[in-house]
Protein backbone atom coordinates (compact mmCIF):
# COMPACT_ATOMS: atom_id res chain seq x y z
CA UNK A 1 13.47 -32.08 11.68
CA UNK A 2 13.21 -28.29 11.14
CA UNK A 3 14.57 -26.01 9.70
CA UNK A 4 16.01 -22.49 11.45
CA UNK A 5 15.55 -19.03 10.34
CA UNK A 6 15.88 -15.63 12.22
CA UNK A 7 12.80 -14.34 10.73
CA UNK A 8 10.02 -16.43 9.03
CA UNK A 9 7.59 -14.28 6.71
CA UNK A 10 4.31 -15.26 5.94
CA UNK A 11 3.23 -13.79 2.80
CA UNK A 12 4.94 -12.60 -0.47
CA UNK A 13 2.96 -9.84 -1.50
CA UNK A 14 4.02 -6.45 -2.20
CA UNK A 15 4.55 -5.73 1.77
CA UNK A 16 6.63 -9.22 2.33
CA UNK A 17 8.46 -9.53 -0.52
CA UNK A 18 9.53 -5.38 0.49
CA UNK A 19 10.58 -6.52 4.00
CA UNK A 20 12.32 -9.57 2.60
CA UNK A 21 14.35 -6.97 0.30
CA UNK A 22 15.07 -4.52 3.32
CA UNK A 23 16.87 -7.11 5.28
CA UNK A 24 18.79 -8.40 2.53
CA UNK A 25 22.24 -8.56 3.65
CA UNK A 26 21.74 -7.82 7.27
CA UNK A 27 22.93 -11.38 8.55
CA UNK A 28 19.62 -11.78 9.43
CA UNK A 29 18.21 -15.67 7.52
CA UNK A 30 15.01 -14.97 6.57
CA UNK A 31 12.22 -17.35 4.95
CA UNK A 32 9.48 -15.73 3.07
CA UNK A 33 6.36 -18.23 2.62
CA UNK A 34 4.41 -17.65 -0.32
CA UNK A 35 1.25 -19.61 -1.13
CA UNK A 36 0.63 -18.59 -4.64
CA UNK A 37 3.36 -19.35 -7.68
CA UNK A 38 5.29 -15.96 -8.83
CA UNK A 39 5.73 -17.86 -12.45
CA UNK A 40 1.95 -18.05 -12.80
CA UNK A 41 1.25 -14.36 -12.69
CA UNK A 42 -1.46 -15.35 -10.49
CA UNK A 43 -0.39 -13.67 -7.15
CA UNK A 44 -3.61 -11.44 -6.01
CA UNK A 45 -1.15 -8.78 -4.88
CA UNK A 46 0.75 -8.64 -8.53
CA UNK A 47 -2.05 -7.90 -11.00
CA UNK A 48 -3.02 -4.93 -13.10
CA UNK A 49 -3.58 -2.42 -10.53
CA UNK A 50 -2.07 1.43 -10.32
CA UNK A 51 -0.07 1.60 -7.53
CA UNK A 52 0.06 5.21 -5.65
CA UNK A 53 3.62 5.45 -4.71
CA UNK A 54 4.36 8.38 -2.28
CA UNK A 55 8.03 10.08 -2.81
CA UNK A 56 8.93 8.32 0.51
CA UNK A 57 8.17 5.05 -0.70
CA UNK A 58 10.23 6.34 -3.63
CA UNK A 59 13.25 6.94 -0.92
CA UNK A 60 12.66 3.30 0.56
CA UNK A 61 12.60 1.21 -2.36
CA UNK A 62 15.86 3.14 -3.38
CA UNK A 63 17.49 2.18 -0.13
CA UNK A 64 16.14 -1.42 -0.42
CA UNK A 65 17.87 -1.44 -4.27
CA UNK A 66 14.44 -2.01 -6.28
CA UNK A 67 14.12 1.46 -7.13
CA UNK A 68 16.59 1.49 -9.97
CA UNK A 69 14.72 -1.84 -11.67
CA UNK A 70 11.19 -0.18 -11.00
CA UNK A 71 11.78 3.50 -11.95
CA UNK A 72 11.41 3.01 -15.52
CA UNK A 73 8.06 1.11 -15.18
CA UNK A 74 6.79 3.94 -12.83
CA UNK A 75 5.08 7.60 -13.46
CA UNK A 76 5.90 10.39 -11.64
CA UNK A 77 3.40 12.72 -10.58
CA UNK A 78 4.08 16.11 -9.98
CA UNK A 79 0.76 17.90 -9.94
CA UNK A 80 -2.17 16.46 -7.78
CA UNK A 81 -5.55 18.34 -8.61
CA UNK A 82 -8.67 17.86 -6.23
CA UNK A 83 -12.16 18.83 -6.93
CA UNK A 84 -15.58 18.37 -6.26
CA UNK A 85 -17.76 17.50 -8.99
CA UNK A 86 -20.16 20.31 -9.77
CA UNK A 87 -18.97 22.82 -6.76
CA UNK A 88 -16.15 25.62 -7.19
CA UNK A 89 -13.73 24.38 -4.67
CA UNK A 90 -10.48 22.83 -5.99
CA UNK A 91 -7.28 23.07 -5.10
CA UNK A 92 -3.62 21.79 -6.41
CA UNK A 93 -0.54 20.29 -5.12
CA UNK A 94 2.76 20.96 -7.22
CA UNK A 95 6.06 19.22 -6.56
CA UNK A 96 8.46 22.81 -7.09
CA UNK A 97 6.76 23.97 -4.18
CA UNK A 98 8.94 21.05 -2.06
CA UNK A 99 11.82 21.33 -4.34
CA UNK A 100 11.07 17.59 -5.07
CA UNK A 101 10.90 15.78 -8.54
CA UNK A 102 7.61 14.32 -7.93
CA UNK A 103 5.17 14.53 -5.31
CA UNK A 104 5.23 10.34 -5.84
CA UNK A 105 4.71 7.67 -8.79
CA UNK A 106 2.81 5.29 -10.13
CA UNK A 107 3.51 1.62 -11.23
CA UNK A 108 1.06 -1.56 -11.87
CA UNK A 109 1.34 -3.93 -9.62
CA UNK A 110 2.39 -6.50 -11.62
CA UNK A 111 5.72 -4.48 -12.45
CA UNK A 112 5.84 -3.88 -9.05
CA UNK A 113 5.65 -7.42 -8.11
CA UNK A 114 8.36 -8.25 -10.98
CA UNK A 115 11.19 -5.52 -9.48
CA UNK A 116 10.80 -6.55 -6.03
CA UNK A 117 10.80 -10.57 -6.89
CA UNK A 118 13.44 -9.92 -9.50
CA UNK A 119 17.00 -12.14 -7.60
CA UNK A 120 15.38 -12.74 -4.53
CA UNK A 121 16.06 -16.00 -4.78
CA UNK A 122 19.79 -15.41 -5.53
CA UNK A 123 20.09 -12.60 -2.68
CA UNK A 124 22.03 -13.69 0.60
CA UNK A 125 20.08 -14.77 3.42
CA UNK A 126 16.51 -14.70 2.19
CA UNK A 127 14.96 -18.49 0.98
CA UNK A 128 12.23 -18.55 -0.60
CA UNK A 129 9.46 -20.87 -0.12
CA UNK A 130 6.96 -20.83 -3.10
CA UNK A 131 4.36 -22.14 -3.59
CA UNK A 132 4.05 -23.03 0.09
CA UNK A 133 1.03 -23.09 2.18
CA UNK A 134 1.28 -22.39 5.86
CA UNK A 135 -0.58 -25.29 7.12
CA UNK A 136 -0.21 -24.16 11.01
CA UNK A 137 1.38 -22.64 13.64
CA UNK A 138 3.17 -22.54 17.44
CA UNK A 139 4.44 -19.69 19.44
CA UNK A 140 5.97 -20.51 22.76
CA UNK A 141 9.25 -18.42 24.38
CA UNK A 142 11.55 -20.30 22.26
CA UNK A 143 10.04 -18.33 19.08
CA UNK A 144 7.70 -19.79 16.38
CA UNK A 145 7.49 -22.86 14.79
CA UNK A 146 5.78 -22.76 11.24
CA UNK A 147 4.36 -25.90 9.11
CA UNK A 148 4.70 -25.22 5.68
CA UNK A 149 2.62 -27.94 2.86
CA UNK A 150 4.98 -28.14 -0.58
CA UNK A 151 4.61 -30.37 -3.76
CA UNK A 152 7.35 -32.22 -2.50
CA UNK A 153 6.03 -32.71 0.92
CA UNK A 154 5.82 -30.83 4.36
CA UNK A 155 8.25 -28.43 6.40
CA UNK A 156 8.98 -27.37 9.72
CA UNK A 157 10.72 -23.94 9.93
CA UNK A 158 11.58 -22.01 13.43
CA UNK A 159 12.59 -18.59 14.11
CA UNK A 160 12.44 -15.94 16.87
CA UNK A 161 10.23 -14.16 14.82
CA UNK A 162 7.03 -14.74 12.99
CA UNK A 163 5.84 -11.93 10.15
CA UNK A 164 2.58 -11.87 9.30
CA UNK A 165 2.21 -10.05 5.78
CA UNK A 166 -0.64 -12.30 4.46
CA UNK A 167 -3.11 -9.59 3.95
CA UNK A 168 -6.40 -8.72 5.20
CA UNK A 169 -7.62 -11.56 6.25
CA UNK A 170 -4.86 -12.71 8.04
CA UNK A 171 -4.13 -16.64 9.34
CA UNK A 172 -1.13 -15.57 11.40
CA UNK A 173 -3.77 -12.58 13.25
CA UNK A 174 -6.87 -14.84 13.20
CA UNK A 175 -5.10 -17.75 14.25
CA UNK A 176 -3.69 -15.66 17.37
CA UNK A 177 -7.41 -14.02 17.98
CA UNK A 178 -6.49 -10.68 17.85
CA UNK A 179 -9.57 -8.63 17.18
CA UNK A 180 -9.81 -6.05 14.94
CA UNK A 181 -11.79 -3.05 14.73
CA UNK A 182 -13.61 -3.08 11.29
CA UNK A 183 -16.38 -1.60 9.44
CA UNK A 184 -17.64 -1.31 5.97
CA UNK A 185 -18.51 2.06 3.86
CA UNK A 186 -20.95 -0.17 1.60
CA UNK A 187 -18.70 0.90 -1.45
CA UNK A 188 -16.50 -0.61 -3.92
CA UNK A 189 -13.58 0.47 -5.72
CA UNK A 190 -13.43 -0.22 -9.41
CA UNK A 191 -10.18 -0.38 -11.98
CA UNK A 192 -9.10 0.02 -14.92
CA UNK A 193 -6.62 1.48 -17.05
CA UNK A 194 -8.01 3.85 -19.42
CA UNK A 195 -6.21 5.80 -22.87
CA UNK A 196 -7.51 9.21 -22.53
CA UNK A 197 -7.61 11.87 -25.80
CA UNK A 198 -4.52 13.92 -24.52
CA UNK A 199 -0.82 13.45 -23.75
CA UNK A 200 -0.39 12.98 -19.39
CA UNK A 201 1.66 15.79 -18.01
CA UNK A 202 2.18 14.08 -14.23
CA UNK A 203 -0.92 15.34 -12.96
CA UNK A 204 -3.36 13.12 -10.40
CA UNK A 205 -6.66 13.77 -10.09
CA UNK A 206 -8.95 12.68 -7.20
CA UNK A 207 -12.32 14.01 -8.05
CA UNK A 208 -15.56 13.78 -5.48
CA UNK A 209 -18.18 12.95 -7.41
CA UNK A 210 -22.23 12.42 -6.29
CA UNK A 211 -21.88 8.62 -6.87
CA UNK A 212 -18.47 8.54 -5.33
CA UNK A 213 -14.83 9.65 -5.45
CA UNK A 214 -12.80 9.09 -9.05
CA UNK A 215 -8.69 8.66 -8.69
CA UNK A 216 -6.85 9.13 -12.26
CA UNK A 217 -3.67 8.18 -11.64
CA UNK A 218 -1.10 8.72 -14.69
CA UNK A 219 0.96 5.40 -15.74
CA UNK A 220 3.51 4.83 -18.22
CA UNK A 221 2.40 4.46 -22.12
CA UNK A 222 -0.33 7.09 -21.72
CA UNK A 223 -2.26 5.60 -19.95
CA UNK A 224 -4.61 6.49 -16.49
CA UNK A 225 -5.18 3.47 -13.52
CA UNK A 226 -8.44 4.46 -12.87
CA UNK A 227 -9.87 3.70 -8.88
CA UNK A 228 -13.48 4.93 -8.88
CA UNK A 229 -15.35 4.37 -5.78
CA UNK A 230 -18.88 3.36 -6.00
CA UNK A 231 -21.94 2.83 -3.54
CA UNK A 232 -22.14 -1.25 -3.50
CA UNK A 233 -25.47 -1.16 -5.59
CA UNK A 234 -24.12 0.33 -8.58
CA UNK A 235 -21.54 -2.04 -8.85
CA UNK A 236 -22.67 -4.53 -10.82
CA UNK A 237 -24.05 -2.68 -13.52
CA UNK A 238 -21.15 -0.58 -13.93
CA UNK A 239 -19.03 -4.12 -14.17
CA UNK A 240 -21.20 -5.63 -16.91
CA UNK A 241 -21.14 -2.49 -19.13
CA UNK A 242 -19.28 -3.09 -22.89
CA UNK A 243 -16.47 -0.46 -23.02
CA UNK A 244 -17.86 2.05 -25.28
CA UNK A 245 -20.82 2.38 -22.42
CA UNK A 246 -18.16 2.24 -20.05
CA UNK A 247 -16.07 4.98 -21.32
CA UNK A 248 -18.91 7.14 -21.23
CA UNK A 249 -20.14 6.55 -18.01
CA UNK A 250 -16.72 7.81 -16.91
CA UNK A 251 -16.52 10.61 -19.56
CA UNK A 252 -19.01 11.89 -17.80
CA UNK A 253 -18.20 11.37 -14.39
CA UNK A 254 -14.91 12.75 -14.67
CA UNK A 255 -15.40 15.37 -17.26
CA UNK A 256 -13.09 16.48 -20.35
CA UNK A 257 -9.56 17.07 -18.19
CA UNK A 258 -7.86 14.14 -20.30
CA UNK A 259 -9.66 14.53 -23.26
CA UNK A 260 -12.30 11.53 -24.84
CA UNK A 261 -11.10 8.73 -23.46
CA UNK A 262 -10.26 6.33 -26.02
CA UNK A 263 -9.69 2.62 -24.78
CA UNK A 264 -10.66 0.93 -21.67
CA UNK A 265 -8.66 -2.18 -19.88
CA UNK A 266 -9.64 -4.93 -18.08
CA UNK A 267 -11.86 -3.95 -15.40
CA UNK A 268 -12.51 -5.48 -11.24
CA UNK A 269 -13.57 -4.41 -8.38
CA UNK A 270 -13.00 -4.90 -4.56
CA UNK A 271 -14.87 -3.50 -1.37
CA UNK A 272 -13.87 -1.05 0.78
CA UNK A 273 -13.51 -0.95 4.58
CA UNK A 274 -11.32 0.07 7.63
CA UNK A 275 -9.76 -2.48 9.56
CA UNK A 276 -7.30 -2.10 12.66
CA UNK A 277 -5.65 -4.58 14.34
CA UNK A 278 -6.09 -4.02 18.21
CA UNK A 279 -2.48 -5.47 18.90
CA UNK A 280 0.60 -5.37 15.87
CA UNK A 281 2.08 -7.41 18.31
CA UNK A 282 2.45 -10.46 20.31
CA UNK A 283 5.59 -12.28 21.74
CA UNK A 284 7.56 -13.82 18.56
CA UNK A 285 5.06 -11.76 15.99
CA UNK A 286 4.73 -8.74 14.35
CA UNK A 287 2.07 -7.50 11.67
CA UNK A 288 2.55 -5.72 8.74
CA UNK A 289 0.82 -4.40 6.06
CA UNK A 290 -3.20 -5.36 5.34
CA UNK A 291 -2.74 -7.97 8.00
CA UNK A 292 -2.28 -4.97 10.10
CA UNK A 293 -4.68 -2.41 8.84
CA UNK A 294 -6.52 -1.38 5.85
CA UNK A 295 -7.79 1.81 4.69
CA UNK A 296 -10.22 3.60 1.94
CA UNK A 297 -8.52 4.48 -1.63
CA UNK A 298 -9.20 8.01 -1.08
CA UNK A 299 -5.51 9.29 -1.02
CA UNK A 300 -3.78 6.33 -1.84
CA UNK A 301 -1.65 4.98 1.23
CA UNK A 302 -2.49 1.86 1.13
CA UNK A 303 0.58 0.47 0.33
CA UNK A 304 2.91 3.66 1.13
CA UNK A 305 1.21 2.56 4.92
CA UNK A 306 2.53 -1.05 4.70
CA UNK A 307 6.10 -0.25 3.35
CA UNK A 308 6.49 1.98 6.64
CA UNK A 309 5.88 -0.72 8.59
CA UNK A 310 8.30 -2.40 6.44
CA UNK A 311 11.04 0.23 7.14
CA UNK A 312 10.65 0.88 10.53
CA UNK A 313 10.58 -3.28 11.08
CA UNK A 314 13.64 -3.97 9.37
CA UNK A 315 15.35 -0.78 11.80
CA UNK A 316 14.14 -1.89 15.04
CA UNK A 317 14.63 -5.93 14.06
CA UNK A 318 18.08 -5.49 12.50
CA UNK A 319 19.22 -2.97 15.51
CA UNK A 320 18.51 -5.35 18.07
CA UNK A 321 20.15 -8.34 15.91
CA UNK A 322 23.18 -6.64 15.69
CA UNK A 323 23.44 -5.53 19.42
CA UNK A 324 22.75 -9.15 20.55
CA UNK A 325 19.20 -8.40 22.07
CA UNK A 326 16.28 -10.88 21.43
CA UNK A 327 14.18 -9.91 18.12
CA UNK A 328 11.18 -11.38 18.50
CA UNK A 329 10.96 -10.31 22.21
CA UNK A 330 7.91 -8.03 23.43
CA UNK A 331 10.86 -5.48 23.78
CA UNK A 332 12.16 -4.98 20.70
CA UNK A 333 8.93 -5.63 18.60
CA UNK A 334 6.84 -2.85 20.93
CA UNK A 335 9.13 -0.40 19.50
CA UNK A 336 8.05 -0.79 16.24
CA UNK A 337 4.59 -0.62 17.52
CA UNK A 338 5.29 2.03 19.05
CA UNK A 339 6.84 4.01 16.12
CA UNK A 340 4.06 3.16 13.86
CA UNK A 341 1.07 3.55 16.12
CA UNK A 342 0.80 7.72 15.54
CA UNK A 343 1.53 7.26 11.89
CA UNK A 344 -1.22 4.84 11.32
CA UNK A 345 -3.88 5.99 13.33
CA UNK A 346 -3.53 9.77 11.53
CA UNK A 347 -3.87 8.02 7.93
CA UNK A 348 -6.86 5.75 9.23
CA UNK A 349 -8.38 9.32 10.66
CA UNK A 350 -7.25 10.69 7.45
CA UNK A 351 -8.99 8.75 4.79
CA UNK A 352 -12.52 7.98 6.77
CA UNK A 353 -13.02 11.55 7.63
CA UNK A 354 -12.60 12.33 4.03
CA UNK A 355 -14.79 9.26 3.38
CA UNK A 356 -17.37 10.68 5.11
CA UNK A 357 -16.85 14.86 4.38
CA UNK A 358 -17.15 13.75 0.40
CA UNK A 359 -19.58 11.51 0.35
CA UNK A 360 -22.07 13.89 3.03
CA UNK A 361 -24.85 15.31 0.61
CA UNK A 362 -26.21 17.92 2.97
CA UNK A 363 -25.76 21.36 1.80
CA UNK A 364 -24.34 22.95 4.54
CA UNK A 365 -21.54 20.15 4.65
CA UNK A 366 -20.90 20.40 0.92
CA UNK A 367 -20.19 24.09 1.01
CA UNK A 368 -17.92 23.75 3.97
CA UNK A 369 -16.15 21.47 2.26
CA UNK A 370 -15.84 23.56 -1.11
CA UNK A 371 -14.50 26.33 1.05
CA UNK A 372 -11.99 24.46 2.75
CA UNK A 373 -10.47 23.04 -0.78
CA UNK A 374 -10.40 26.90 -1.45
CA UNK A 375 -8.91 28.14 1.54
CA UNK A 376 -5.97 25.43 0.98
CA UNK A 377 -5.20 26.51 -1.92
CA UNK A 378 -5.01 29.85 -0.32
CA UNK A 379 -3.11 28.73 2.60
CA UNK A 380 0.34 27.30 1.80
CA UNK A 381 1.66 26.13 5.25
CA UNK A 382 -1.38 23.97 5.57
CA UNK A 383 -0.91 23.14 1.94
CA UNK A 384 2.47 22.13 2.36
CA UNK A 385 1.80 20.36 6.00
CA UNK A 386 -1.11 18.05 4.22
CA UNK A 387 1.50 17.41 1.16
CA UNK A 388 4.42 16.00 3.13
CA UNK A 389 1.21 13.65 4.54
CA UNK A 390 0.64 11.88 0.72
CA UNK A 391 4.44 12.11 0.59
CA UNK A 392 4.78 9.98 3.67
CA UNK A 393 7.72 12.43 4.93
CA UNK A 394 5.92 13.75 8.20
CA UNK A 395 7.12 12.86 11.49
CA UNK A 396 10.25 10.78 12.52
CA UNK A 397 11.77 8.86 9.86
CA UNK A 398 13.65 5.56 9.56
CA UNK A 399 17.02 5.17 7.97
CA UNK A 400 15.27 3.68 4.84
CA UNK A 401 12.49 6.51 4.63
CA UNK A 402 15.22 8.93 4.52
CA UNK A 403 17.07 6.92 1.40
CA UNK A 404 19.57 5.37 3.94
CA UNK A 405 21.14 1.77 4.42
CA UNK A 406 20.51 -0.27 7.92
CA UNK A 407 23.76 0.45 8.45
CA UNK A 408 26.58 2.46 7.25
């Protein structure tokens, strides 16, 4: 006996749980699968973490109706200053010069993970399975047939359409045996939330240091998510640290922007690597999210990548519903490959070039580099071309990235 959905979603992360939200009231039955409990606060995707949110995720997560539980949890930033550690070149984005509030925001994940969870259970059309493991797996033409394991026993659920939003290391891709293309930078990103010695105006700072780029991202309560990128080797050392050390290894890393920094949070760490999924889709399946692609820190579009996918999904999947066309055929789901191929291959180019421009110790490079950060400061059509890129405004837009139902 099974169970029959339009869309089945496997995963309830940040990217899932955002798609789940977007089709909310479509008429579209939807089943998100979830494998970790959201009471037990601990969901990988929900944790401590600052969250880069780009003024078009901003526009989505209005349109999707978490924007007005999140925005007091989330920090706008309206300056973003880049420098290079050491060299002259610098340069600085400012929101006036878009005639926007912010240039984007920043929330934990955890408060993230709380506004987007917050009545999804009650909302129309969207069940929630959790905790749930999906145990396996059919596609055929009819659509996908999912096995899900619960306390209280086992599940079959069916749908024309299979989701995967489980993250990097995707079942729903590996299980299909689409191949990725994938390679380490032998770094890994460590965070923390840090106190500094002075009040946070809205300014971000991504600064290139010799040991590896530093992200200070202002969060609510005075406080800085800190995403420092180190060489794999340093790690450890760095991790084991008591806080007072700690502090001053970053004090003077970073420098005296935000004052002595006063308190340090919990810490972790995670590597770093590009992946991209050689197909998004297959008959019946579509990825989103990490299970789609994964890229460096640098800029922070990690997520503001997946919640595009999530927007321009819920368009194509909910268009095709409502004219009576197939939604899980190859079809309907290559337009949303499609649509998102351009946008994700320029922020994959985007964030390993810079990868590898920052972290490039030859002289020659580093002073190419210092005068390019000058001459965009110097240069405000490029300035403003490469700001609508963090804003995730560039190109064509979805009904949701422009702050716009489904459907009227």
């Amino acid at each position: 006996m099974s169970t029959p959905y339009d869309i089945i979603v496997a995963g309830g992360g940040m990217v899932g749980a955002s798609l789940a939200r977007a089709l909310a009231g479509s008429g579209l039955r939807v089943a998100v699968v979830e494998a970790w409990s959201l009471e037990s606060g601990r969901q990988p995707s929900y944790d401590d973490r600052a969250i880069a949110l780009a003024w078009g995720t901003r526009l989505i997560l209005d349109a999707i109706g978490v924007w007005p539980v999140l925005a007091g949890h989330a920090e706008p930033i309206r300056h973003i200053h880049v420098s290079d550690r050491g060299h002259f070149g610098c340069t600085r984005l400012h929101a006036d010069e878009l005639q926007v509030e912010a240039l984007g925001y920043v929330a934990t994940a955890h408060d993230m993970g709380r506004c987007l969870l917050q009545g999804l259970e009650q909302v129309d059309g969207v069940d929630l399975f959790c905790p749930a493991t999906l145990e396996r797996f059919r596609i055929d033409d009819a659509g996908a047939r999912v096995w899900i394991g619960r306390d209280d026993g086992s599940l079959q659920l069916t749908a024309p359409l299979l989701v995967a939003a489980d993250g990097g290391r995707s079942a729903i891709r590996e299980g299909l045996g689409i191949r990725v293309r994938e390679w380490g930078y032998g770094q890994t990103a460590v965070i923390s939330n840090l106190t500094p010695g002075v009040e946070p105006n809205g300014t971000a700072y991504e600064r290139f240091t010799d040991q590896g780029p530093m992200a200070m991202l202002p969060l609510t309560g005075g406080r800085y998510g800190l995403v420092w990128t180190l060489d794999d080797g340093a790690v450890e050392q760095v991790l084991e640290l008591d806080d007072d050390a700690f502090l001053a290894r970053v004090q003077e890393r970073f420098g005296n922007r935000l004052g002595r920094f006063r308190r340090a949070g919990k810490r972790s760490s995670y590597p770093l690597k590009l992946l991209q999924a050689k197909e998004h889709v297959r008959p019946r399946v579509a990825l989103i999210g990490n299970a789609a692609h994964a890229v460096h820190p640098i800029t922070g579009q990690g997520f503001n990548l997946g919640i595009r996918d999530v927007a321009v999904l819920a368009e194509v999947v909910s268009d095709a519903f409502h004219a009576g066309a197939d939604i899980g055929s190859p079809q309907v789901l290559e337009r949303y490959a499609r649509w998102r191929r351009r946008d994700q291959q320029a922020v994959a180019l985007m964030t390993d070039g810079l990868v590898r421009l920052f972290t490039n110790p030859l002289l020659p490079v580093r002073l190419a580099r210092n005068l390019g950060l000058v001459a965009l400061d110097l240069l405000p059509p490029a300035k403003e071309l490469l700001t609508r890129q963090f804003m995730g405004v560039n190109g064509r837009l979805p009904r949701l990235s422009r702050g716009l139902p489904l459907h009227d």
